[in-house]
ModelCIF file with pLDDT and N, C-alpha, C, O atoms, coordinates in Angstrom:
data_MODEL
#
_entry.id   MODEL 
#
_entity.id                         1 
_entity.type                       polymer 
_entity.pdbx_number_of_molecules   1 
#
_entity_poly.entity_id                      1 
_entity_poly.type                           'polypeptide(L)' 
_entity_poly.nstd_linkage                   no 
_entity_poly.nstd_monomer                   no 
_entity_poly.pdbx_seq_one_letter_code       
;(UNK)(UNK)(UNK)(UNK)(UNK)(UNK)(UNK)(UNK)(UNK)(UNK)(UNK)(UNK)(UNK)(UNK)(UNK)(UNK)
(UNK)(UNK)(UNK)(UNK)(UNK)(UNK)(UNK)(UNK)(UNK)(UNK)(UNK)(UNK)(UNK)(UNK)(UNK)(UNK)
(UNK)
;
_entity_poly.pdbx_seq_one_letter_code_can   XXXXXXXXXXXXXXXXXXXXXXXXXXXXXXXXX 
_entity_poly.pdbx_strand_id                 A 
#
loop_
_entity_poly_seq.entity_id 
_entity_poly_seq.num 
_entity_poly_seq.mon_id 
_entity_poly_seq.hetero 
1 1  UNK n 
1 2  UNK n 
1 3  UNK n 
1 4  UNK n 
1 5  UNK n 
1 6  UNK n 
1 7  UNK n 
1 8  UNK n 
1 9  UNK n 
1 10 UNK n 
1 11 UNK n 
1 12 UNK n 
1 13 UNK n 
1 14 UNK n 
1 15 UNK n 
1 16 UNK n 
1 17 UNK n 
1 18 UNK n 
1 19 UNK n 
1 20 UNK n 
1 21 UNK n 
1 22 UNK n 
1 23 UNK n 
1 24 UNK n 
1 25 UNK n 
1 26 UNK n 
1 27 UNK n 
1 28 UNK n 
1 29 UNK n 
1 30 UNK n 
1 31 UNK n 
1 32 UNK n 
1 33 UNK n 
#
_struct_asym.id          A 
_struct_asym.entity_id   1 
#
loop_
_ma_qa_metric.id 
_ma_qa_metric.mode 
_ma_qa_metric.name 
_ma_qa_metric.software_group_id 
_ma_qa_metric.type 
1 global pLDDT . pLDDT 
2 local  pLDDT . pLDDT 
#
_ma_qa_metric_global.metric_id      1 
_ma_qa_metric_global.metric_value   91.30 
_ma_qa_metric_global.model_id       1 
_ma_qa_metric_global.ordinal_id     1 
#
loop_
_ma_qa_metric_local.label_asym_id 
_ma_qa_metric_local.label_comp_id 
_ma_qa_metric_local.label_seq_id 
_ma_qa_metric_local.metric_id 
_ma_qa_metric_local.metric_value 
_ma_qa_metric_local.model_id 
_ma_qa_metric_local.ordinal_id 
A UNK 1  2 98.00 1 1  
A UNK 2  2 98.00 1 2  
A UNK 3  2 97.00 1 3  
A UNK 4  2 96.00 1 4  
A UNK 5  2 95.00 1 5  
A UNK 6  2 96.00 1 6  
A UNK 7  2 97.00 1 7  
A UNK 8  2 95.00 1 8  
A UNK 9  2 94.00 1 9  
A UNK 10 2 96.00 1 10 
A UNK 11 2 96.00 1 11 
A UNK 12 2 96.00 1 12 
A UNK 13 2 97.00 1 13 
A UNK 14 2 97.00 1 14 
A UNK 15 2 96.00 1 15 
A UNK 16 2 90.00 1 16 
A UNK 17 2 85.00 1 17 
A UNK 18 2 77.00 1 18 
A UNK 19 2 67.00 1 19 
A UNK 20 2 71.00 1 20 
A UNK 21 2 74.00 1 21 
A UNK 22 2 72.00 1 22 
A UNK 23 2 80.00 1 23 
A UNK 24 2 90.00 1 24 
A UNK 25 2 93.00 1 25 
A UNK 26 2 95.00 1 26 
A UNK 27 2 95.00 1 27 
A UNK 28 2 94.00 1 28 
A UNK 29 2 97.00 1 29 
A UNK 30 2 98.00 1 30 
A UNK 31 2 96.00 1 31 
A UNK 32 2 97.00 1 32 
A UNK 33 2 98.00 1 33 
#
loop_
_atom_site.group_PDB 
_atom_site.id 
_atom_site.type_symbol 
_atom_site.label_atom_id 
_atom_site.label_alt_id 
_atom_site.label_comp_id 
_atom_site.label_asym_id 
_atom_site.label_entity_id 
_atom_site.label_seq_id 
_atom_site.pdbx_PDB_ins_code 
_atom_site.Cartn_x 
_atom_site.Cartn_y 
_atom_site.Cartn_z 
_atom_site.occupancy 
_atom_site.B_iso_or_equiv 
_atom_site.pdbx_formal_charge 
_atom_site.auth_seq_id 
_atom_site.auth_comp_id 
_atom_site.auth_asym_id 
_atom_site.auth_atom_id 
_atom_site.pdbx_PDB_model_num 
ATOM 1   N N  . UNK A 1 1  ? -19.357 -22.993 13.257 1.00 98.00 ? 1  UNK A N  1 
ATOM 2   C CA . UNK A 1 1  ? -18.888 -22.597 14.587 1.00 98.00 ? 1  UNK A CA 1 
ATOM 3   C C  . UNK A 1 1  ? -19.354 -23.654 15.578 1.00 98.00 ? 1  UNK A C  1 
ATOM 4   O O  . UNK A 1 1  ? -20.380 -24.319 15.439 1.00 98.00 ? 1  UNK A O  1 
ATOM 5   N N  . UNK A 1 2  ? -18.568 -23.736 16.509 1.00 98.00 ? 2  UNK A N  1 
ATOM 6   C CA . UNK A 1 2  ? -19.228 -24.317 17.949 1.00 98.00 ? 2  UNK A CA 1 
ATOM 7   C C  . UNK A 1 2  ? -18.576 -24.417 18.875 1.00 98.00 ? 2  UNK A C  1 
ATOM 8   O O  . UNK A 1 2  ? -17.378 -24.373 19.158 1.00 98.00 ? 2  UNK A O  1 
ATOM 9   N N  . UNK A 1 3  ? -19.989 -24.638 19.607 1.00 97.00 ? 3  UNK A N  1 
ATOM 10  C CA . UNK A 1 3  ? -20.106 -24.114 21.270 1.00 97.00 ? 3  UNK A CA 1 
ATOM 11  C C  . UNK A 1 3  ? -19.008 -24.431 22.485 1.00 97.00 ? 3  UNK A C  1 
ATOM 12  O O  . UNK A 1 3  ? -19.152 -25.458 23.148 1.00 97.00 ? 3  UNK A O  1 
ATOM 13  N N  . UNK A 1 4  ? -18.420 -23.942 22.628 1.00 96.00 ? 4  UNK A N  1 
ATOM 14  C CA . UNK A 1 4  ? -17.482 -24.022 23.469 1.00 96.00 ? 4  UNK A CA 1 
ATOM 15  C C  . UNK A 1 4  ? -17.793 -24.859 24.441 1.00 96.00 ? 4  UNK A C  1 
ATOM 16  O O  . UNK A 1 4  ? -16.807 -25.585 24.561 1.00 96.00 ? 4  UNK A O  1 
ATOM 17  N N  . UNK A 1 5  ? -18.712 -25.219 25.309 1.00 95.00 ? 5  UNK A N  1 
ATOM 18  C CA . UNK A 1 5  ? -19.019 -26.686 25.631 1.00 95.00 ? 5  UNK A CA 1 
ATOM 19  C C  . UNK A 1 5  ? -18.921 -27.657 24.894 1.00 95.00 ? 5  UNK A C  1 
ATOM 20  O O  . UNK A 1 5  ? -18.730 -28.806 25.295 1.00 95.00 ? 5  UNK A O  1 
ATOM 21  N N  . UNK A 1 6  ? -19.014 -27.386 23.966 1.00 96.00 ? 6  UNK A N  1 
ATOM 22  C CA . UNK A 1 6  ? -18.805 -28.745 23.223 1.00 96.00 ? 6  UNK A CA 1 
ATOM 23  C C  . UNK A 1 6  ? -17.121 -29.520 22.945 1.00 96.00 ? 6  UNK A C  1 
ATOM 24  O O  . UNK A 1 6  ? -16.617 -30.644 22.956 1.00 96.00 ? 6  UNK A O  1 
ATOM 25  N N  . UNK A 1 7  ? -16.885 -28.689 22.806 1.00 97.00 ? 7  UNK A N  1 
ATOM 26  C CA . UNK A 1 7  ? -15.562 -28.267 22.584 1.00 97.00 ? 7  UNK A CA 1 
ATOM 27  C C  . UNK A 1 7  ? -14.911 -29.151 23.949 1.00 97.00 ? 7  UNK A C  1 
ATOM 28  O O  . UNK A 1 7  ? -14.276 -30.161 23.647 1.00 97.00 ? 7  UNK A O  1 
ATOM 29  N N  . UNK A 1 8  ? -15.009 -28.895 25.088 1.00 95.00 ? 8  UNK A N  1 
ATOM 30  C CA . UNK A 1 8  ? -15.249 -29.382 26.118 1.00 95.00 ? 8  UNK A CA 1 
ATOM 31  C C  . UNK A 1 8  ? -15.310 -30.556 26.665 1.00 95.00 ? 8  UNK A C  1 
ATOM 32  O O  . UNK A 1 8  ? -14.513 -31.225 27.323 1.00 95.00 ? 8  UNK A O  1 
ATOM 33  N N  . UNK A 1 9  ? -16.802 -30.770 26.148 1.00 94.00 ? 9  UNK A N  1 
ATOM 34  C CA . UNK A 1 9  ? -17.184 -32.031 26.468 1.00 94.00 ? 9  UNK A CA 1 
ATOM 35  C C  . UNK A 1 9  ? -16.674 -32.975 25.772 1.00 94.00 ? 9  UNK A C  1 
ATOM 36  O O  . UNK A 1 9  ? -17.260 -34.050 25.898 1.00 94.00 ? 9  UNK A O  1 
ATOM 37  N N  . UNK A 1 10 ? -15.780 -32.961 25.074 1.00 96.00 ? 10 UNK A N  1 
ATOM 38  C CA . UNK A 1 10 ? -15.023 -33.707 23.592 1.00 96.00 ? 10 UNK A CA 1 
ATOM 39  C C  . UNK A 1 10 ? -13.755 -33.565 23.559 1.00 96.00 ? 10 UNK A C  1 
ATOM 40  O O  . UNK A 1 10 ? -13.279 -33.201 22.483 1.00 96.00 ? 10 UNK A O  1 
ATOM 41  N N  . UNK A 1 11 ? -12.906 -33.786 24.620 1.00 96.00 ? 11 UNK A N  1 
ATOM 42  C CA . UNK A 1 11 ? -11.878 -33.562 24.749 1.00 96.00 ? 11 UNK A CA 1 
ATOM 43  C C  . UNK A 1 11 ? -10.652 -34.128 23.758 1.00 96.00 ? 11 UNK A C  1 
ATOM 44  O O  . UNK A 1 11 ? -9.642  -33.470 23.504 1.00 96.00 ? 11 UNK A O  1 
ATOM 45  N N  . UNK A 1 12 ? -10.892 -35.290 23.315 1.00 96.00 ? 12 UNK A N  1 
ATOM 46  C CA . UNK A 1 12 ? -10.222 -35.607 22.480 1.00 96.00 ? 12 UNK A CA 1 
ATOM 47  C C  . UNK A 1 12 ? -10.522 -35.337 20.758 1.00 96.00 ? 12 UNK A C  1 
ATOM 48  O O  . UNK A 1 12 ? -10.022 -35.947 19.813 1.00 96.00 ? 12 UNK A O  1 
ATOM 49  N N  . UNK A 1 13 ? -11.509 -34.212 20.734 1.00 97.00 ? 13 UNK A N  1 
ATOM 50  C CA . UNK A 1 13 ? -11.940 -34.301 19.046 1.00 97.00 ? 13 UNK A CA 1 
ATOM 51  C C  . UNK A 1 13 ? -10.922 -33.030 18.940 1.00 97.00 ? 13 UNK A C  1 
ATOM 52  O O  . UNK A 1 13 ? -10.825 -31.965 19.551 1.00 97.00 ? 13 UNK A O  1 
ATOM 53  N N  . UNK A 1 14 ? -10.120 -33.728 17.740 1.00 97.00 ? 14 UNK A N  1 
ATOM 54  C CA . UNK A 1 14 ? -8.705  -32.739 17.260 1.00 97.00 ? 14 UNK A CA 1 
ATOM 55  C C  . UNK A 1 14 ? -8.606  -33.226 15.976 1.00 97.00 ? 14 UNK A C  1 
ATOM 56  O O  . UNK A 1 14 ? -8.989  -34.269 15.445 1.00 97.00 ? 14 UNK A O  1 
ATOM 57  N N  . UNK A 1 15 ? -7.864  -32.011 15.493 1.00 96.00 ? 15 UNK A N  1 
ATOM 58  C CA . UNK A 1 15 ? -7.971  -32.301 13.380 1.00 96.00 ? 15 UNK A CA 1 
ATOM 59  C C  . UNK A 1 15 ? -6.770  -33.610 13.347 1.00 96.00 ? 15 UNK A C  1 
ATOM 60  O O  . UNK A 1 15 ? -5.743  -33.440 14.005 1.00 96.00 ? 15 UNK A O  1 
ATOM 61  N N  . UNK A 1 16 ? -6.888  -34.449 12.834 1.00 90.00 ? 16 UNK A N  1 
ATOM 62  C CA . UNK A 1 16 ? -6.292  -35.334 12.325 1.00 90.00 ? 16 UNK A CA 1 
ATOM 63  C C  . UNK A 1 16 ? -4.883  -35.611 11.195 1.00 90.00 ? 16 UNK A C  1 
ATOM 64  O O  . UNK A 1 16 ? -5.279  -35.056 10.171 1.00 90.00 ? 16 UNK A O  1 
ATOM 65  N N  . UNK A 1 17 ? -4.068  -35.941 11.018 1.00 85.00 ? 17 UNK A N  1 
ATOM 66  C CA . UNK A 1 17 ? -2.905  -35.981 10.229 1.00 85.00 ? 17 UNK A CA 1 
ATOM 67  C C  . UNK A 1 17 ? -2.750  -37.627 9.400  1.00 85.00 ? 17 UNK A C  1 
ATOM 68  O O  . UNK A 1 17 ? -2.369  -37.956 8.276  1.00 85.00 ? 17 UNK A O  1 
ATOM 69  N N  . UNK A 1 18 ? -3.304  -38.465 10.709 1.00 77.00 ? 18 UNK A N  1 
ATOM 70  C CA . UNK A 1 18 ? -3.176  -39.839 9.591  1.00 77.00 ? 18 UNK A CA 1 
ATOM 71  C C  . UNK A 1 18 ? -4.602  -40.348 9.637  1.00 77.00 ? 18 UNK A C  1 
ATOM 72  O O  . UNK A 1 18 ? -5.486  -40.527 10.475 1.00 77.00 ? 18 UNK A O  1 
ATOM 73  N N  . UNK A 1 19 ? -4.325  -40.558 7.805  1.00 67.00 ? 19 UNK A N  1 
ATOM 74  C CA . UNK A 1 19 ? -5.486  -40.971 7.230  1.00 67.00 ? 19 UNK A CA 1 
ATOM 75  C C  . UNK A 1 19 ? -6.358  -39.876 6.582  1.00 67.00 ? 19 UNK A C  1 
ATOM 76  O O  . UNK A 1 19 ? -6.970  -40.041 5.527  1.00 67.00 ? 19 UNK A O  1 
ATOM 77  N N  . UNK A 1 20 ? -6.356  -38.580 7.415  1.00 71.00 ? 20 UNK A N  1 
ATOM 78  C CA . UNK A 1 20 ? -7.293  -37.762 6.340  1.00 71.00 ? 20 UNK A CA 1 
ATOM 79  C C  . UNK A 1 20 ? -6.712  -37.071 5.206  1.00 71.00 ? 20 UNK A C  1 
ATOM 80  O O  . UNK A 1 20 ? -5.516  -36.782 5.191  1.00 71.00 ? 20 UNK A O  1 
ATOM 81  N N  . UNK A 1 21 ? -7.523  -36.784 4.231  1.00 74.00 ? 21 UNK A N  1 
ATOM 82  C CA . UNK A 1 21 ? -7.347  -36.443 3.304  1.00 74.00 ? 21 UNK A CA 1 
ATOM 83  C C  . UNK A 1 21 ? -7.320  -34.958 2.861  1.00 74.00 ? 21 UNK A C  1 
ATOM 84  O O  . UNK A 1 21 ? -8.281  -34.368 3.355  1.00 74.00 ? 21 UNK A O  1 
ATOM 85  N N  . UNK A 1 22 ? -6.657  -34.273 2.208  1.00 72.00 ? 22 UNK A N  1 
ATOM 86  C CA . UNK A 1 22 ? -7.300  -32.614 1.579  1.00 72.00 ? 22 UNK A CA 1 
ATOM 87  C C  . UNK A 1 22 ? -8.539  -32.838 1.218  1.00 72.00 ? 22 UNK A C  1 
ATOM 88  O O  . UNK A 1 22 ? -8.870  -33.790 0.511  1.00 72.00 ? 22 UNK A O  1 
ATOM 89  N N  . UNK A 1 23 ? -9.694  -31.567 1.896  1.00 80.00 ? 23 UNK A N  1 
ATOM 90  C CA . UNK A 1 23 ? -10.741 -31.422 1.955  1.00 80.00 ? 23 UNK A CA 1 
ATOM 91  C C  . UNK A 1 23 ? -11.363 -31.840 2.758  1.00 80.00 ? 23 UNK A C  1 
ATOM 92  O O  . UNK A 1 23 ? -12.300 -31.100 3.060  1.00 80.00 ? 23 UNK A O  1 
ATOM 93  N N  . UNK A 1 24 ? -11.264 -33.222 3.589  1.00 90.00 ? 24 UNK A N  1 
ATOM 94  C CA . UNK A 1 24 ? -11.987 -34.056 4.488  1.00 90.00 ? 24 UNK A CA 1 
ATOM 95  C C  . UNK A 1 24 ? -11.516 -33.446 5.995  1.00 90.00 ? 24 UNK A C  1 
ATOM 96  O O  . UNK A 1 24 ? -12.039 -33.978 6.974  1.00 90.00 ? 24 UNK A O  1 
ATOM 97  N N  . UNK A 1 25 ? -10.647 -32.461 6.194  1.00 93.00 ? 25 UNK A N  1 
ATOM 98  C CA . UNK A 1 25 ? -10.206 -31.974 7.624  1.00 93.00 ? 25 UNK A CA 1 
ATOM 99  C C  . UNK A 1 25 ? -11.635 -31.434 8.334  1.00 93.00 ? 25 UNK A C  1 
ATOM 100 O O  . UNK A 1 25 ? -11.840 -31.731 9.511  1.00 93.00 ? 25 UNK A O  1 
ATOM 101 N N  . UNK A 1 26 ? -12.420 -30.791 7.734  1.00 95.00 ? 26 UNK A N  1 
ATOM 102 C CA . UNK A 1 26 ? -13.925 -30.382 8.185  1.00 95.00 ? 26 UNK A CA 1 
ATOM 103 C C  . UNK A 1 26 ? -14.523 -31.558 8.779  1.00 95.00 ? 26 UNK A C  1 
ATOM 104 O O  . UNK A 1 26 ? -14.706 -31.760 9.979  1.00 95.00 ? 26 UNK A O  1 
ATOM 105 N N  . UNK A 1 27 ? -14.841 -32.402 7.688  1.00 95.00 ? 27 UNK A N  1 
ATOM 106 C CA . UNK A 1 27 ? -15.631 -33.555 8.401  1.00 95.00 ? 27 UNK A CA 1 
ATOM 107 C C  . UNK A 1 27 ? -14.725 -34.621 8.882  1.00 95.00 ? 27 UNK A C  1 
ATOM 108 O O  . UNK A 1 27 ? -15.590 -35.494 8.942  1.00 95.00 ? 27 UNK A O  1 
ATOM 109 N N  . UNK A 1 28 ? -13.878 -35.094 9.188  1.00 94.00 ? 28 UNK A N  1 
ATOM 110 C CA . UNK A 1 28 ? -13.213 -35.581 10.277 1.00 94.00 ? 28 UNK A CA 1 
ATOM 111 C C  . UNK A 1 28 ? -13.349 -35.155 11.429 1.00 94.00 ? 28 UNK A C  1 
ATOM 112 O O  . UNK A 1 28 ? -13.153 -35.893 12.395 1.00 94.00 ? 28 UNK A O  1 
ATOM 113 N N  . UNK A 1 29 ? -13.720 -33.853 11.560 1.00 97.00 ? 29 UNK A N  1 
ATOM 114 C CA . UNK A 1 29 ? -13.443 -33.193 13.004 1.00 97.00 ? 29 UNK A CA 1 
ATOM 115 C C  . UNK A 1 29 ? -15.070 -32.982 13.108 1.00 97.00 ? 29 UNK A C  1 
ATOM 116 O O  . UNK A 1 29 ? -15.445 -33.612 14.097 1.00 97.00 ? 29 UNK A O  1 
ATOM 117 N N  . UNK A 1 30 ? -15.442 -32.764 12.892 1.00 98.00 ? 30 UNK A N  1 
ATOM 118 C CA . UNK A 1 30 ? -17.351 -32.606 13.006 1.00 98.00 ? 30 UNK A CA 1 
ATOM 119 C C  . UNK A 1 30 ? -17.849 -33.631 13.166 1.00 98.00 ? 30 UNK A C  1 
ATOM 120 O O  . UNK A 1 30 ? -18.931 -33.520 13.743 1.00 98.00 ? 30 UNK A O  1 
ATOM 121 N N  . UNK A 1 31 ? -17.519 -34.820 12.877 1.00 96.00 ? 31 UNK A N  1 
ATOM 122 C CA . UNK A 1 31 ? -17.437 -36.078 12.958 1.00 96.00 ? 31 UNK A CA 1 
ATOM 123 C C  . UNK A 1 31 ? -17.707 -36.576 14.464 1.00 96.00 ? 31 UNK A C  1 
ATOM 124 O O  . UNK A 1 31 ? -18.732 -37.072 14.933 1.00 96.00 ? 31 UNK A O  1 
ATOM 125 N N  . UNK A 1 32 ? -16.300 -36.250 15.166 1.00 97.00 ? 32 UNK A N  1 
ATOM 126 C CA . UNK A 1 32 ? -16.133 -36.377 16.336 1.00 97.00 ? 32 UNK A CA 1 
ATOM 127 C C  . UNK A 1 32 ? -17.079 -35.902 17.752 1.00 97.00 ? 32 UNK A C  1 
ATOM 128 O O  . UNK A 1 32 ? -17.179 -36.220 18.937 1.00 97.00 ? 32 UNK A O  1 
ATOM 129 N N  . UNK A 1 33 ? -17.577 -35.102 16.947 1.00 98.00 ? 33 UNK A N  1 
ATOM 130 C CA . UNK A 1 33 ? -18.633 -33.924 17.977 1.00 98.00 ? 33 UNK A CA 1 
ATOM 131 C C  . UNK A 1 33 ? -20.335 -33.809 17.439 1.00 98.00 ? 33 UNK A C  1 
ATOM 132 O O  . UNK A 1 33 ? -21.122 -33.072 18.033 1.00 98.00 ? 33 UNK A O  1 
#
């Protein structure tokens, strides 16, 4: 989960389509934040 500030403060961290892979959608985006 996370914090809706964060969320926020990270305006551009969004799940990805090019380049990631099945399974890697989690850490692509956790990544970002």
């Amino acid at each position: 989960a996370v914090s809706l500030q964060v969320i926020l403060s990270h305006p551009k961290a969004v799940f990805k389509r090019r380049g990631s892979q099945p399974g890697m959608q989690e850490s692509d985006f956790l990544k970002q934040i």
